[in-house]
PDB file of N, CA and C in Angstrom:
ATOM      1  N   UNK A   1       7.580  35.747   5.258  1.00  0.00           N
ATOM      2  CA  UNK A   1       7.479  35.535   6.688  1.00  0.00           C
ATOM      3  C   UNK A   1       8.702  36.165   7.358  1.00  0.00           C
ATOM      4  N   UNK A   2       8.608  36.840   8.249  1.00  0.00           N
ATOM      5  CA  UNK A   2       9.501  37.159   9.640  1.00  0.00           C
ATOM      6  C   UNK A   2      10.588  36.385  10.069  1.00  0.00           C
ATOM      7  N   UNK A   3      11.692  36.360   9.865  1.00  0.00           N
ATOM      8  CA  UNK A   3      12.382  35.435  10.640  1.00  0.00           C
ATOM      9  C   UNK A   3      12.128  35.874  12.253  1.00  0.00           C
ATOM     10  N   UNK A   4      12.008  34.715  13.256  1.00  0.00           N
ATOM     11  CA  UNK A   4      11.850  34.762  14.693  1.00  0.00           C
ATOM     12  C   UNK A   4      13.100  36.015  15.042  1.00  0.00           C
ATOM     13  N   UNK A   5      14.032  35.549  15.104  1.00  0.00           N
ATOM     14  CA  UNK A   5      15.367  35.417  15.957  1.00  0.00           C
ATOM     15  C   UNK A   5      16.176  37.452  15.050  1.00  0.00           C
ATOM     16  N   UNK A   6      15.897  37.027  13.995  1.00  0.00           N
ATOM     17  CA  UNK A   6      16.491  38.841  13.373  1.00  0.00           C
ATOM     18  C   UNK A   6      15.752  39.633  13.159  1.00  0.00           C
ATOM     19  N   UNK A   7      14.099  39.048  12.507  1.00  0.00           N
ATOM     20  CA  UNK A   7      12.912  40.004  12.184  1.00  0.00           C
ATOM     21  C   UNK A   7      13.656  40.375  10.837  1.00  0.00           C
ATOM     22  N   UNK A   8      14.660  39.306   9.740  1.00  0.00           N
ATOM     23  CA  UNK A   8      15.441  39.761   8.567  1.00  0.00           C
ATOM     24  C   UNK A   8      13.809  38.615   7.807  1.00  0.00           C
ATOM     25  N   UNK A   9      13.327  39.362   6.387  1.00  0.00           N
ATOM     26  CA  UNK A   9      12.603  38.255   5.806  1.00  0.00           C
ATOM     27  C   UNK A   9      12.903  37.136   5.153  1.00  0.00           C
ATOM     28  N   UNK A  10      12.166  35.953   5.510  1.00  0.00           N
ATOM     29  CA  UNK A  10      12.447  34.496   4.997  1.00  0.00           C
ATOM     30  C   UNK A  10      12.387  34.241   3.909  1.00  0.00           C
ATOM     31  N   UNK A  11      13.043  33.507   3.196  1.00  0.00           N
ATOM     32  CA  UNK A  11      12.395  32.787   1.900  1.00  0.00           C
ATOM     33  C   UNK A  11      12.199  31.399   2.224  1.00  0.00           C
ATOM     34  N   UNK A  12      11.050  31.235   0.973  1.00  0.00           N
ATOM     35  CA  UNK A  12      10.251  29.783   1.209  1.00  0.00           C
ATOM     36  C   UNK A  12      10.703  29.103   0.052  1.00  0.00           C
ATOM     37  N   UNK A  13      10.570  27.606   0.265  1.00  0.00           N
ATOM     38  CA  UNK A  13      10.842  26.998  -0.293  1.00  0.00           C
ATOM     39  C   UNK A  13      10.330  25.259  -0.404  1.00  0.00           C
ATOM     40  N   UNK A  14      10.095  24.663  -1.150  1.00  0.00           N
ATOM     41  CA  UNK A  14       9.978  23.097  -1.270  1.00  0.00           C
ATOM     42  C   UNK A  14      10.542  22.429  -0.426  1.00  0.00           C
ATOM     43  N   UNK A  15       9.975  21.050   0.600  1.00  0.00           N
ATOM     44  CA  UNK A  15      10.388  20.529   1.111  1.00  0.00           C
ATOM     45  C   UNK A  15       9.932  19.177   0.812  1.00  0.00           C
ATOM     46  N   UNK A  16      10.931  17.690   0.313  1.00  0.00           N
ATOM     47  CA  UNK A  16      10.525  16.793   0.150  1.00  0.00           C
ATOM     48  C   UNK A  16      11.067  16.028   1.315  1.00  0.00           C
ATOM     49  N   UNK A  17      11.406  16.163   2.290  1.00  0.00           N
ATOM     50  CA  UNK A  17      11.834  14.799   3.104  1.00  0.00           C
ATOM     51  C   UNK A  17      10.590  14.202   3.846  1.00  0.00           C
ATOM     52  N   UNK A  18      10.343  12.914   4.292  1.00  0.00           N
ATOM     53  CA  UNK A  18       9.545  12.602   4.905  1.00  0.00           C
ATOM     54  C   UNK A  18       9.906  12.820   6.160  1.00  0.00           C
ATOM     55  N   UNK A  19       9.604  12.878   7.221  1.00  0.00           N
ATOM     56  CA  UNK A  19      10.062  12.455   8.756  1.00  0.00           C
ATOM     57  C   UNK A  19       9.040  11.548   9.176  1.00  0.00           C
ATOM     58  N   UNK A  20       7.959  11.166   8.685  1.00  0.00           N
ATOM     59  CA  UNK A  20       6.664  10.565   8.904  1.00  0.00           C
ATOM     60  C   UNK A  20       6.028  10.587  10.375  1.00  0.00           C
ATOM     61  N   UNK A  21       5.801  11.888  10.321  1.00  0.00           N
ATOM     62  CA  UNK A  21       5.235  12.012  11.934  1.00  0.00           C
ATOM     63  C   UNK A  21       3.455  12.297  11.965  1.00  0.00           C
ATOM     64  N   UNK A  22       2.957  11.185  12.835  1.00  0.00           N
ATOM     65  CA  UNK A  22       1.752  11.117  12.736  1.00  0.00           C
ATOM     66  C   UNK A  22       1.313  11.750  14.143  1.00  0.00           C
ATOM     67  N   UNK A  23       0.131  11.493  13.934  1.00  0.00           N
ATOM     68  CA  UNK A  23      -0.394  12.299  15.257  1.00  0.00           C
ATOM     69  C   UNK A  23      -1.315  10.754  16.023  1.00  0.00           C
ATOM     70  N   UNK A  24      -1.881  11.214  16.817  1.00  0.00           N
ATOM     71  CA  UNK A  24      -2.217  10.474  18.024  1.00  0.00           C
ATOM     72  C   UNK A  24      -3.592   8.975  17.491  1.00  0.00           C
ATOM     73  N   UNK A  25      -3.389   7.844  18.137  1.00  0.00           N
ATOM     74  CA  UNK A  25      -4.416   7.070  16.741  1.00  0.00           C
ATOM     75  C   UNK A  25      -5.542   7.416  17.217  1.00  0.00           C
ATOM     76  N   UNK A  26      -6.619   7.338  16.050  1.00  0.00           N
ATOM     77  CA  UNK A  26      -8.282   7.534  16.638  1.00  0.00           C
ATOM     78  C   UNK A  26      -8.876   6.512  15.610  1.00  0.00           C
ATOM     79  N   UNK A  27     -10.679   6.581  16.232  1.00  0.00           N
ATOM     80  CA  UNK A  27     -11.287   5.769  15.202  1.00  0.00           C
ATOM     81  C   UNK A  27     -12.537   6.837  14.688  1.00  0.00           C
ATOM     82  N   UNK A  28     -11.816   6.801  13.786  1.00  0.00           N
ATOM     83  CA  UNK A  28     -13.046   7.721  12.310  1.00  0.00           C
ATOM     84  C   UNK A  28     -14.670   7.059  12.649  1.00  0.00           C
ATOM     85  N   UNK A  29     -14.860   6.020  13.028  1.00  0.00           N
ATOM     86  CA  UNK A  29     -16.024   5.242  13.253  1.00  0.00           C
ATOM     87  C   UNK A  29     -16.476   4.852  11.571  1.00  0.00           C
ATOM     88  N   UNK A  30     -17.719   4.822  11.763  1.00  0.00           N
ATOM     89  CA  UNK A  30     -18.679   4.485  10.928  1.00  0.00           C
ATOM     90  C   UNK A  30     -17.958   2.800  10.151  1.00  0.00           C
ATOM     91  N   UNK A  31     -17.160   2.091  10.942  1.00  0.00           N
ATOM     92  CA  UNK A  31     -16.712   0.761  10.040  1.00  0.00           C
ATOM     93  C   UNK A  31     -15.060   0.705   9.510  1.00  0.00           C
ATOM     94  N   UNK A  32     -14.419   2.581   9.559  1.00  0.00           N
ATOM     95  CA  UNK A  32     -13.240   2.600   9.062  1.00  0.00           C
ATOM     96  C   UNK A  32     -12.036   2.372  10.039  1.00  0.00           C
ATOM     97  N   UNK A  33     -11.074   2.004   9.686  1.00  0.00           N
ATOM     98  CA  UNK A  33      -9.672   1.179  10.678  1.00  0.00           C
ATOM     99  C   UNK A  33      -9.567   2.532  11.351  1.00  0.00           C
ATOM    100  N   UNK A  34      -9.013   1.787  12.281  1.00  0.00           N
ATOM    101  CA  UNK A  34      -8.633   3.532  13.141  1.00  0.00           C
ATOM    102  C   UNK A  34      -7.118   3.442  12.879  1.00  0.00           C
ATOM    103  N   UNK A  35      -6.630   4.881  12.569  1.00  0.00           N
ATOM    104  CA  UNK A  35      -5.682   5.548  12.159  1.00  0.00           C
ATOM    105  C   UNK A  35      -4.852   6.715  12.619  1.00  0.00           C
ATOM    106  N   UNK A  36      -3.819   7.240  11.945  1.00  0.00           N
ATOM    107  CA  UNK A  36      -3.074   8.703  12.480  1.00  0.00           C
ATOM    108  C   UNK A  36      -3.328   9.066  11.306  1.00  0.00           C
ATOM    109  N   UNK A  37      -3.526  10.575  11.469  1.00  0.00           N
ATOM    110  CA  UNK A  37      -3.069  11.215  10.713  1.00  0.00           C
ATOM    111  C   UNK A  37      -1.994  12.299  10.594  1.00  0.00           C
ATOM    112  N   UNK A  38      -1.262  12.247   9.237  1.00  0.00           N
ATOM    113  CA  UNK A  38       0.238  12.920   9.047  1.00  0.00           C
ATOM    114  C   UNK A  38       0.506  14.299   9.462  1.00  0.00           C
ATOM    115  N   UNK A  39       1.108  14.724   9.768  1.00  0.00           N
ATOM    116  CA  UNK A  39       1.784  15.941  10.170  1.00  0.00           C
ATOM    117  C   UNK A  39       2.964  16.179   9.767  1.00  0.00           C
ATOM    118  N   UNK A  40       3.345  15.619   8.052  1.00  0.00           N
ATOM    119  CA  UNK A  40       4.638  15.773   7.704  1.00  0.00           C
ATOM    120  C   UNK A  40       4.937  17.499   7.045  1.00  0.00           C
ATOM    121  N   UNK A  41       5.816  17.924   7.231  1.00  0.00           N
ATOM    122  CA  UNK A  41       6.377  19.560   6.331  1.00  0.00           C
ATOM    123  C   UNK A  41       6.434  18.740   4.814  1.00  0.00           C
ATOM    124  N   UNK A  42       5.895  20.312   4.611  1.00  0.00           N
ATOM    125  CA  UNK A  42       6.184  19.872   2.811  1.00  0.00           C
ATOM    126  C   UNK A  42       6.708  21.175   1.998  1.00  0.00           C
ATOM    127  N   UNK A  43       6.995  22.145   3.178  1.00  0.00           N
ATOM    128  CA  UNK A  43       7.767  23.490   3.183  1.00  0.00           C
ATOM    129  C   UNK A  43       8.806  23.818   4.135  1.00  0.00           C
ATOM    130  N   UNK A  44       9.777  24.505   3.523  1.00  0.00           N
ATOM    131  CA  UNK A  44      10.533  25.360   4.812  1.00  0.00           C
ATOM    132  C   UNK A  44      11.001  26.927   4.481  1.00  0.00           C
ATOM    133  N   UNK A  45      11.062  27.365   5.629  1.00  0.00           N
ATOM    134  CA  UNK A  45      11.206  29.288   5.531  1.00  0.00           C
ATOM    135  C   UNK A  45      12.684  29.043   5.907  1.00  0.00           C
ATOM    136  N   UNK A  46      13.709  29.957   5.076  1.00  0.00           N
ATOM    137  CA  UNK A  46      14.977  29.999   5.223  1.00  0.00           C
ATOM    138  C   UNK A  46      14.820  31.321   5.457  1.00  0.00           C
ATOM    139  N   UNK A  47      16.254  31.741   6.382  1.00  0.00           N
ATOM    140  CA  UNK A  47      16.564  33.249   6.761  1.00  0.00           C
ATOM    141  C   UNK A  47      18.335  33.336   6.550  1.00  0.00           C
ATOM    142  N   UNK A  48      18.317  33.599   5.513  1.00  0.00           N
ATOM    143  CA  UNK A  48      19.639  33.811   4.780  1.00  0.00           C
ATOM    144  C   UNK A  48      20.507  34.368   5.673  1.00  0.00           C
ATOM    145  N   UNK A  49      20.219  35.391   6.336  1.00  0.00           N
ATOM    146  CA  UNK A  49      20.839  36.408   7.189  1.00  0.00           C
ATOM    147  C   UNK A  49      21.277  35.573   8.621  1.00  0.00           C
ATOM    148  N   UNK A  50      20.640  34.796   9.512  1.00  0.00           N
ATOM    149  CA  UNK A  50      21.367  34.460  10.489  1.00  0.00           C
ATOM    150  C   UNK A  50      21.053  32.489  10.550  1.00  0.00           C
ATOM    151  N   UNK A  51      20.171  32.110   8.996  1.00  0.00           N
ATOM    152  CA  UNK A  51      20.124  30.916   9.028  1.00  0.00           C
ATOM    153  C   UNK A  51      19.150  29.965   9.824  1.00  0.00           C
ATOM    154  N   UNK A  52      18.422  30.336  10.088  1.00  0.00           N
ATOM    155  CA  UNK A  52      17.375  30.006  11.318  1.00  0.00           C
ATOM    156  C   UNK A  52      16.326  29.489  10.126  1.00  0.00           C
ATOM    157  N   UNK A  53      15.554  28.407  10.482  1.00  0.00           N
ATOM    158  CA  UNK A  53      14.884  27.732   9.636  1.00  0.00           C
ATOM    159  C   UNK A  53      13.675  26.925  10.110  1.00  0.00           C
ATOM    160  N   UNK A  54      12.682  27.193   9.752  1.00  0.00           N
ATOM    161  CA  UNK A  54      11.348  26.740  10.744  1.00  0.00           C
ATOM    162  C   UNK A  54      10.566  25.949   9.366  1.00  0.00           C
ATOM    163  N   UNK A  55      10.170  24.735   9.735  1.00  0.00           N
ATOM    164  CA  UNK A  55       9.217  24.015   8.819  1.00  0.00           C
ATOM    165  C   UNK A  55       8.001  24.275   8.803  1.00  0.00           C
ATOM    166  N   UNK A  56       7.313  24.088   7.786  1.00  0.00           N
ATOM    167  CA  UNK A  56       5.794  24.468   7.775  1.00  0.00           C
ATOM    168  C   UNK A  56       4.942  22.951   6.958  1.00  0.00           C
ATOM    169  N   UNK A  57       3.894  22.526   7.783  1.00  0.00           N
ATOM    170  CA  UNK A  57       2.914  21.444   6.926  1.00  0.00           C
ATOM    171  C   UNK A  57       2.116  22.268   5.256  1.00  0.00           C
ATOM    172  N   UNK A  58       2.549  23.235   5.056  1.00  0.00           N
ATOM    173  CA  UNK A  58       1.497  23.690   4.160  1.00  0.00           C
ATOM    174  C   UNK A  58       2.737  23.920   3.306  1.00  0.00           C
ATOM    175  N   UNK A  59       1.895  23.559   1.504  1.00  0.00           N
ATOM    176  CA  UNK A  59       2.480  23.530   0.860  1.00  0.00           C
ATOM    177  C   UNK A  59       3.289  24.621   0.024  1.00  0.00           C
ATOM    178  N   UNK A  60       4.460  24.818  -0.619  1.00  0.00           N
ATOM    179  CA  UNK A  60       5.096  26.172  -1.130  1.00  0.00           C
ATOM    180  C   UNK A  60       4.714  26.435  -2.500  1.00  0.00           C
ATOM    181  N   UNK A  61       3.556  27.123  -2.960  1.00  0.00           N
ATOM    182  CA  UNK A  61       3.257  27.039  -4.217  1.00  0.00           C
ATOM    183  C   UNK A  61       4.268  27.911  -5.150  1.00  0.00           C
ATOM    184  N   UNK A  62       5.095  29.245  -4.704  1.00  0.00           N
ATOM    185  CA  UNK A  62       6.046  29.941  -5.194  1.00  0.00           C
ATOM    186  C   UNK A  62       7.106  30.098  -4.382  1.00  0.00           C
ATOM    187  N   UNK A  63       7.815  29.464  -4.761  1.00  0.00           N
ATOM    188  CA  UNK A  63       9.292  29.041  -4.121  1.00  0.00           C
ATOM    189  C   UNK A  63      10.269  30.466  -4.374  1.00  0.00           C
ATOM    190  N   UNK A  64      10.686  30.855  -3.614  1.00  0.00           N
ATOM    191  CA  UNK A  64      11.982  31.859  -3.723  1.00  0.00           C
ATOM    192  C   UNK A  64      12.952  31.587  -4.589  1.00  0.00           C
ATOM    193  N   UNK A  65      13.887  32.321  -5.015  1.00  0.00           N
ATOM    194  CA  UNK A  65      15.055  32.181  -6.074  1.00  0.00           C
ATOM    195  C   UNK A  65      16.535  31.851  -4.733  1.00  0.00           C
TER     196      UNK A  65
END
């Protein structure tokens, strides 16, 4: 990926922190509790070059060195 800010390329990487951010509540219907659903990162793009760092919900299956 692109870094925004240099256009230098990112590396990706694993992200375990939670921040537990849900999204807005609804009801699924059919009998089930109404709920949020998660919007936590479970990735982040590093840009070595000026450090700029953007999270991503999708997961990093090959992590950078």
């Amino acid at each position: 990926m692109e870094c925004l800010r240099c256009k230098a390329e990112m590396k990706h990487y694993k992200f375990n922190g939670n921040f537990e951010i849900y999204g807005k509540e609804h009801d699924p219907g059919n009998g089930y509790a109404r709920r949020r659903l998660p919007h936590n990162p479970h990735s982040v793009y590093v840009c070595e070059k000026c450090g700029y760092m953007e999270l991503s919900t999708k997961n990093c299956e090959n992590e950078d060195i």
